[in-house]
Protein backbone atom coordinates (compact mmCIF):
# COMPACT_ATOMS: atom_id res chain seq x y z
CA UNK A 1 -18.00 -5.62 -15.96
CA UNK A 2 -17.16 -6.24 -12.47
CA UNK A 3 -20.10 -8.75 -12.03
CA UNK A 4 -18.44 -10.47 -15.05
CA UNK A 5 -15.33 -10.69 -13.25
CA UNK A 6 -16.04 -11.29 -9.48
CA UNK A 7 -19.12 -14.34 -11.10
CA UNK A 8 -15.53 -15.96 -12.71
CA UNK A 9 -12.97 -15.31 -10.00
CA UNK A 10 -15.99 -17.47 -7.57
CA UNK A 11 -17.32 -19.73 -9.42
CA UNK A 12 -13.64 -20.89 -11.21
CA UNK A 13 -11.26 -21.74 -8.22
CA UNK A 14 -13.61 -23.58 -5.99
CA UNK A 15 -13.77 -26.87 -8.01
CA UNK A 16 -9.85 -27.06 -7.87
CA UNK A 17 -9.52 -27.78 -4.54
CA UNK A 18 -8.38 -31.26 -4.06
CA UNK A 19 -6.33 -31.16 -0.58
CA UNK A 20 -7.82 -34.04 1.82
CA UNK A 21 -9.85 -32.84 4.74
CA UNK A 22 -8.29 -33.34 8.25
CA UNK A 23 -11.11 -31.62 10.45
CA UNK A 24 -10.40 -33.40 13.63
CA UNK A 25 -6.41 -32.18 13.71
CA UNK A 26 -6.04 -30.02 16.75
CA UNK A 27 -2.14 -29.91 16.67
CA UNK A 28 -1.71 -27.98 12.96
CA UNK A 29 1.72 -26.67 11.84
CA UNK A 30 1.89 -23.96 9.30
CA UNK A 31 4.82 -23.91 6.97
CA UNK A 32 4.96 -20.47 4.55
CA UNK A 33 3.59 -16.89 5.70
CA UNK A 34 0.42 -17.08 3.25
CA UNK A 35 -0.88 -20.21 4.88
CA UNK A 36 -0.63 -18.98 8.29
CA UNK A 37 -2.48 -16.01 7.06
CA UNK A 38 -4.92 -18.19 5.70
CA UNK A 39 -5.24 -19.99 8.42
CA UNK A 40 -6.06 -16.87 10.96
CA UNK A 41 -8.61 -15.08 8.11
CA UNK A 42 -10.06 -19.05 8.34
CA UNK A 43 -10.91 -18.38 12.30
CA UNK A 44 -9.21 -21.32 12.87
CA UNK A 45 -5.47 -20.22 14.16
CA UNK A 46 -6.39 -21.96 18.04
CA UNK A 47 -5.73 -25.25 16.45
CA UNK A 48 -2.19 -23.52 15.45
CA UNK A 49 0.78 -25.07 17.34
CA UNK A 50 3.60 -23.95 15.26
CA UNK A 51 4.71 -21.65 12.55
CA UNK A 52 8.01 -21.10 10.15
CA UNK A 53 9.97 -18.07 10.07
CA UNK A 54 8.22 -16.56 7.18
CA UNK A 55 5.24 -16.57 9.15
CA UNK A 56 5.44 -13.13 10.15
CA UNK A 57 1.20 -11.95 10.18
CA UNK A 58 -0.75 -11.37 11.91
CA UNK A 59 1.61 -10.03 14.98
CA UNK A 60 -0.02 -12.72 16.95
CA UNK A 61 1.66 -16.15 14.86
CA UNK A 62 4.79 -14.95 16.30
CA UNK A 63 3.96 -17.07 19.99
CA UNK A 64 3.73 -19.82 17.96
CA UNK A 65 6.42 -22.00 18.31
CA UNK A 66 8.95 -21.32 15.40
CA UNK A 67 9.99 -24.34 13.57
CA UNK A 68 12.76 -22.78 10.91
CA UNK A 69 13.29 -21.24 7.58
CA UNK A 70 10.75 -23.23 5.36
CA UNK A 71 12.81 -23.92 2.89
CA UNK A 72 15.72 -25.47 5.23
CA UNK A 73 13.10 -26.87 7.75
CA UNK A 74 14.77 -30.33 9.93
CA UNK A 75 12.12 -33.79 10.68
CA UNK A 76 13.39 -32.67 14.31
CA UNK A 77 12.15 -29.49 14.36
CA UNK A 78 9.15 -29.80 12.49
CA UNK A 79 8.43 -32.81 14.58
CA UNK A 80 9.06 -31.35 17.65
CA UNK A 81 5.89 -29.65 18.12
CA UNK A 82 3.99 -32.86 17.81
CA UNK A 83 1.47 -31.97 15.14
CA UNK A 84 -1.41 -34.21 13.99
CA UNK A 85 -1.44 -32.04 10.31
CA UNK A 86 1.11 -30.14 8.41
CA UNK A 87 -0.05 -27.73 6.31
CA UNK A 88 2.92 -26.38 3.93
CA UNK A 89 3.60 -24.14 0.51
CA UNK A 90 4.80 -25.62 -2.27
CA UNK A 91 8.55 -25.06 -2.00
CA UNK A 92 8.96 -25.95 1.50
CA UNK A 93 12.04 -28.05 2.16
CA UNK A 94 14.64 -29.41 1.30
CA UNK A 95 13.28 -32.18 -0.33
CA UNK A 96 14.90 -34.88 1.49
CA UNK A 97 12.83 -33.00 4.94
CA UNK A 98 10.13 -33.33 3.69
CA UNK A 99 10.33 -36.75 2.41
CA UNK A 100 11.43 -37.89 5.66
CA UNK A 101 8.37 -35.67 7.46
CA UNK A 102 5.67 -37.96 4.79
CA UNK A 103 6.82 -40.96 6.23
CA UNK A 104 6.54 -39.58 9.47
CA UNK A 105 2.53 -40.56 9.65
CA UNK A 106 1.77 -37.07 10.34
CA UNK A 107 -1.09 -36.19 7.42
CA UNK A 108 1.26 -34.04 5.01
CA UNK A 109 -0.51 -31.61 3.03
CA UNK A 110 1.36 -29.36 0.21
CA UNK A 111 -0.73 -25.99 -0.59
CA UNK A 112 -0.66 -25.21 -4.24
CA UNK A 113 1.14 -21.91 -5.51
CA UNK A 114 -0.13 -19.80 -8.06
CA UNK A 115 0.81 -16.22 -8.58
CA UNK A 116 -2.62 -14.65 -10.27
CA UNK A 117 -6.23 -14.23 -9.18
CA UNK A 118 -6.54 -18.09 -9.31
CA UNK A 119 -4.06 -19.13 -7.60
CA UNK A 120 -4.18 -17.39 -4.30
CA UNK A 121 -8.04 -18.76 -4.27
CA UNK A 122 -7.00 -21.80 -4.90
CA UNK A 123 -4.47 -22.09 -1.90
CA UNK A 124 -7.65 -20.73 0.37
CA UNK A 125 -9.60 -23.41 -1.16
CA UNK A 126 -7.25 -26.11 -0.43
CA UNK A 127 -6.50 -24.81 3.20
CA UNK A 128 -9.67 -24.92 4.34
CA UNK A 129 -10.92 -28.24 2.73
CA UNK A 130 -7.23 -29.13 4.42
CA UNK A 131 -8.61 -28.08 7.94
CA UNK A 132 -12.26 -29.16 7.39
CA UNK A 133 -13.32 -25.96 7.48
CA UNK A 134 -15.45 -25.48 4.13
CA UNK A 135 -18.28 -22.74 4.99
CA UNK A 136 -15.69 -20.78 6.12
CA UNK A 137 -13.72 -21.33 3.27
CA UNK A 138 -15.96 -20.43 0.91
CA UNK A 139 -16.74 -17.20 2.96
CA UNK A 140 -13.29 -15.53 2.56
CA UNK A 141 -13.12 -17.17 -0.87
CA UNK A 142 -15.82 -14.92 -2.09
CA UNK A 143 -14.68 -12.07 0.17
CA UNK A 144 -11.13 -12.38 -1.50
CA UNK A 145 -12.48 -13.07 -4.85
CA UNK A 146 -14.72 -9.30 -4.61
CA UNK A 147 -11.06 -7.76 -3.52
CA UNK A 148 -9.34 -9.36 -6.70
CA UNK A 149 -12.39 -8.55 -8.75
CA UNK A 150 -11.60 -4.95 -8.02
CA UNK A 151 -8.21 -4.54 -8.65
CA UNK A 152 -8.93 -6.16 -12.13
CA UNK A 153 -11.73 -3.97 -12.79
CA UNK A 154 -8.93 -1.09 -12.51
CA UNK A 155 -5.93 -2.58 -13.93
CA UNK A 156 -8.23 -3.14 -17.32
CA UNK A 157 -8.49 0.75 -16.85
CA UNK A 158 -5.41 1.31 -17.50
CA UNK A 159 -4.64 2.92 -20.59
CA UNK A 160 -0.46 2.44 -21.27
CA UNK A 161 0.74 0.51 -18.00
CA UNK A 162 3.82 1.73 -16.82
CA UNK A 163 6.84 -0.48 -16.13
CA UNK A 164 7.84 -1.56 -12.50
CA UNK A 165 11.02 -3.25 -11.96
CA UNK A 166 11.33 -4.99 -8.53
CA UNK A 167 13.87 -4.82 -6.67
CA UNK A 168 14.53 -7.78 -3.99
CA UNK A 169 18.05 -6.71 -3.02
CA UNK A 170 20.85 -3.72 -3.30
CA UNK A 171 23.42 -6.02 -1.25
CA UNK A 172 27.06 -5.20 -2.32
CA UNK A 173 25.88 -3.05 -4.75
CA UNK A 174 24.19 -5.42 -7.47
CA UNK A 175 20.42 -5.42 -8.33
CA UNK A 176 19.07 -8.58 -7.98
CA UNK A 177 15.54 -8.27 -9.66
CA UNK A 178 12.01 -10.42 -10.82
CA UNK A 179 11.62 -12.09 -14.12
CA UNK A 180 8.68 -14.16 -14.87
CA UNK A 181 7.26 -17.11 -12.63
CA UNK A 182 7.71 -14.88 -9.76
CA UNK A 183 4.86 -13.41 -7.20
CA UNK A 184 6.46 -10.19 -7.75
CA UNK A 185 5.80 -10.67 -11.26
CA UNK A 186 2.22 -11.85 -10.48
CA UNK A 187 1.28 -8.42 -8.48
CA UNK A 188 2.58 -6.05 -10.73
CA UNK A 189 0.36 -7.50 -13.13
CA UNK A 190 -2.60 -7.76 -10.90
CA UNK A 191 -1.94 -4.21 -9.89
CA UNK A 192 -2.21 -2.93 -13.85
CA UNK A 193 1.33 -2.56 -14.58
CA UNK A 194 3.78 -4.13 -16.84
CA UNK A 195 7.06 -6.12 -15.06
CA UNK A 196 9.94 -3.73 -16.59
CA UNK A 197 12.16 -7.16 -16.80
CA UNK A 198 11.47 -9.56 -19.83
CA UNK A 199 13.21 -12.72 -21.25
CA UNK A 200 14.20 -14.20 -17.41
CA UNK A 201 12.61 -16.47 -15.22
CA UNK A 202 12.72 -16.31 -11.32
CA UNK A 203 14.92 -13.70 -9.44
CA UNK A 204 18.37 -12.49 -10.95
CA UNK A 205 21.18 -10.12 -10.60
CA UNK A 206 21.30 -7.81 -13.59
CA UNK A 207 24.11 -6.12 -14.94
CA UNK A 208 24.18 -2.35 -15.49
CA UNK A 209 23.50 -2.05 -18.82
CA UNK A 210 20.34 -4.27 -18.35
CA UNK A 211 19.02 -2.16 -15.88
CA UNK A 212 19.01 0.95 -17.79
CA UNK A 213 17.86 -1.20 -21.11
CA UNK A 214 14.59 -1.85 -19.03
CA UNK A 215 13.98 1.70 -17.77
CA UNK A 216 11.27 1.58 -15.28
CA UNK A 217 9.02 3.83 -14.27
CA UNK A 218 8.44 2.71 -11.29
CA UNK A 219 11.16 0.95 -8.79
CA UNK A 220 9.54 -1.62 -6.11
CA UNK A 221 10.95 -2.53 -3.33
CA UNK A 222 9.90 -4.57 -0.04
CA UNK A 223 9.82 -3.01 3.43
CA UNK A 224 9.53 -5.97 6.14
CA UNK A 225 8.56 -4.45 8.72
CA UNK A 226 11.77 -4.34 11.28
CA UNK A 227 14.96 -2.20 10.25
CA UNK A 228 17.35 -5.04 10.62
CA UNK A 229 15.29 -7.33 7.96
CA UNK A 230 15.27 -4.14 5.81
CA UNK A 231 19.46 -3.54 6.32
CA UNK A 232 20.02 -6.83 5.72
CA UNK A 233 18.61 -6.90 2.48
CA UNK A 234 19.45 -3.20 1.06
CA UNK A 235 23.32 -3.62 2.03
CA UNK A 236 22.88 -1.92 5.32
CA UNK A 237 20.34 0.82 4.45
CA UNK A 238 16.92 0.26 6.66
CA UNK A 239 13.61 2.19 5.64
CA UNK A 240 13.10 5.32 3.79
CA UNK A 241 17.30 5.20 3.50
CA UNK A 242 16.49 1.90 1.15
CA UNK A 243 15.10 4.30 -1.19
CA UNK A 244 18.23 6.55 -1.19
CA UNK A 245 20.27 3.77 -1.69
CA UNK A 246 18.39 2.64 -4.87
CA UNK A 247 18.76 5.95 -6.22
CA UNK A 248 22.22 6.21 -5.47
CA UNK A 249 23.00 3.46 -7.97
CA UNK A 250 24.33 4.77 -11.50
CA UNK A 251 22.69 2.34 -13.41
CA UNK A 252 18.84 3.02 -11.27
CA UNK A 253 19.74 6.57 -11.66
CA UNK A 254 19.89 6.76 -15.39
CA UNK A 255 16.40 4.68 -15.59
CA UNK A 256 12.96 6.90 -15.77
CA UNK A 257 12.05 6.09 -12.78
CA UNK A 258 15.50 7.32 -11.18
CA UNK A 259 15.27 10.14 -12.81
CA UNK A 260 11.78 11.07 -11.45
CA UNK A 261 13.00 9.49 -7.94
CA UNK A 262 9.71 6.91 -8.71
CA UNK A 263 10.71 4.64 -5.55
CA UNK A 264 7.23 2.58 -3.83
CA UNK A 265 8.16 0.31 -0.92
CA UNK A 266 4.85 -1.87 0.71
CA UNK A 267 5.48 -4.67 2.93
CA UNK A 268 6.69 -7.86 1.73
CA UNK A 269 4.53 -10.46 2.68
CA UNK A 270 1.48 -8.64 2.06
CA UNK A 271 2.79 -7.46 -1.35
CA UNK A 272 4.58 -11.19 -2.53
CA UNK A 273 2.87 -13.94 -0.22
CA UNK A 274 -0.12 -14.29 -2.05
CA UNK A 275 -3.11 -14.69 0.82
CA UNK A 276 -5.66 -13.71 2.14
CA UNK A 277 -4.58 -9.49 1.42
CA UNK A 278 -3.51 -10.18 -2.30
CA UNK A 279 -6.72 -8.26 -3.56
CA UNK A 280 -5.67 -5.10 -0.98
CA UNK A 281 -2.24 -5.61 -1.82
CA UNK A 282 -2.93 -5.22 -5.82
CA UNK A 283 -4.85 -2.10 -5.19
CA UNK A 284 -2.44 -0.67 -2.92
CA UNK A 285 -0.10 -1.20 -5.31
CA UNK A 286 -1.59 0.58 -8.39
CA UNK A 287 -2.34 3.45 -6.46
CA UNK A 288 1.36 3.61 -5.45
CA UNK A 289 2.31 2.95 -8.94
CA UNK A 290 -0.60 5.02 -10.72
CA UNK A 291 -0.72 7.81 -8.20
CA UNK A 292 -4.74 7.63 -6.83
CA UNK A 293 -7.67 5.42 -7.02
C-alpha cells in the first residue's frame, strides 16, 4: 500500500510545475514562511537577501533583511533590498503592491497554494524550477513525498477519526476557528482526523452554541514559538497557560474534548505553512491526536 501511495504522491505533482526558471538570480526575496523553508531544504538560502515576517524557520532567515507582513508588504520595502527575483505565496499583498512590484521589472513569481499532499509538492516543484534548481528539487520532492506517503498510510488506518476543532484565537473571549479551504483544515485531514467544524469556509468566530454543537475531541491550537506571539493571540495567556485558557471557556468546556481536557498545541508554521515539514507535521499530529504511532 505504501508503494501505491508514495509511486502517486512522485510521479503526480512533478508535471505541474509551471513557474519560469530564474537560475542566474543571486539577489532572491522570499515572501511567506513555507517558501523560505523551501528555499533553505533547496540548499539554496545564500542567494537569500530578504525575507517577510512570517518567515520565521529555520532560526537562521531571521538575519535576513525583513521586508513586512506579506500580506501588507509596500513596492518600497520590498524594493529596497534590490532583488533580481521575488519569490512569493499566493496571497501576498495587497493587490495593488504587488501590481505595482510586476511592473517593477523584477521577475515576479507567485508560488501556488494547495492545502493536501499535492499541493505542498507542488509549491516545492515550482520553487525550485523558480530558482533553477531542478535536481535538487526533485530530491526533497521525493524525500517529502515518502514523509506524506506515511502519514497517509496511517491516517487510512484509522478506524472512526476523531474530531479536531482548531482553534486560531481565544482573544476577548470568542473562538475564532477553521472551516474548509483552510491549511488547518488540510492537516487535520492529512493527520487522519476529521475537522470538527462543517458548513464554513475560511476562519470564523463561532458562537457558543456552535461550539458545543461540534463537540471535538480534540482542541488544536498553535504555539509560535515566543510567549508574546502566543499572548497575543490567546488574549494574554502564553504557553501551556493557552491551554488553561481554552478550557476555561464554558462553551470548550462542555465539548468532549473539554471534558477530557484533550488540548494539543504544535508550532504554527510547521503545523499550517505547508513546506518542506508538512509530512512530519501530519504525523506529529496524529500521534498527538491518536495518542502513539
Amino acid at each position: 500500500m505504501r508503494a501505491l501511495v508514495l509511486a502517486a504522491l512522485i510521479a503526480a505533482p512533478a508535471a505541474g510545475a509551471a513557474a519560469e526558471s530564474h537560475p542566474d538570480a543571486q539577489r532572491v526575496l522570499s515572501i511567506g514562511g513555507s517558501v523560505t523553508e523551501i528555499v533553505y531544504a533547496l540548499g539554496e538560502q545564500d542567494r537569500l537577501v530578504g525575507r517577510d515576517q512570517t518567515s520565521s524557520w529555520p532560526p537562521e532567515a531571521a538575519s535576513l533583511t525583513d521586508v513586512g507582513y506579506m500580506r501588507a508588504l509596500s513596492p518600497e520595502g520590498v524594493l529596497s533590498v534590490s532583488p533580481d527575483l521575488i519569490l512569493a505565496e499566493d496571497g501576498a499583498g495587497p493587490p495593488e503592491a504587488v501590481s505595482v512590484l510586476k511592473s517593477a521589472g523584477v521577475p515576479y513569481v507567485t508560488v501556488d497554494e494547495g492545502y493536501d499532499s499535492a499541493g505542498v509538492l507542488r509549491k516545492v516543484d515550482e520553487v525550485a524550477e523558480a530558482l533553477g534548481v531542478a535536481d535538487k528539487g526533485r530530491a526533497l520532492h521525493d524525500r517529502l513525498a515518502g514523509e506524506l506517503a506515511d502519514a497517509e498510510t496511517r491516517a487510512k488506518a484509522v478506524g472512526t477519526p476523531k474530531k479536531v476543532m482548531f482553534v486560531l484565537s481565544l482573544q476577548g473571549g470568542r473562538v475564532m476557528t477553521a472551516g474548509s479551504d483552510t491549511s488547518a483544515d488540510g492537516i487535520i485531514r492529512l493527520a487522519g482526523a476529521q475537522n470538527a467544524i462543517s458548513g464554513i469556509e475560511g476562519y470564523k468566530p463561532l458562537t457558543d452554541e456552535a461550539i458545543i454543537a461540534a463537540a471535538p475531541d480534540v482542541i488544536l491550537m498553535m504555539q509560535r514559538g515566543d510567549a508574546q506571539a502566543d499572548a497575543n493571540a490567546n488574549g494574554g495567556n502564553s504557553h501551556g497557560a493557552a491551554k488553561e485558557a481554552a478550557l476555561a471557556l464554558p462553551a470548550l468546556a462542555q465539548t468532549p474534548a473539554g471534558r477530557d481536557g484533550a488540548v494539543v498545541m504544535m508550532d504554527g508554521l510547521k503545523l499550517l505553512g505547508f513546506g518542506p515539514r508538512t509530512g512530519e507535521a501530519a504525523l506529529e499530529l496524529h500521534e498527538l491526536v491518536y495518542g502513539g504511532p
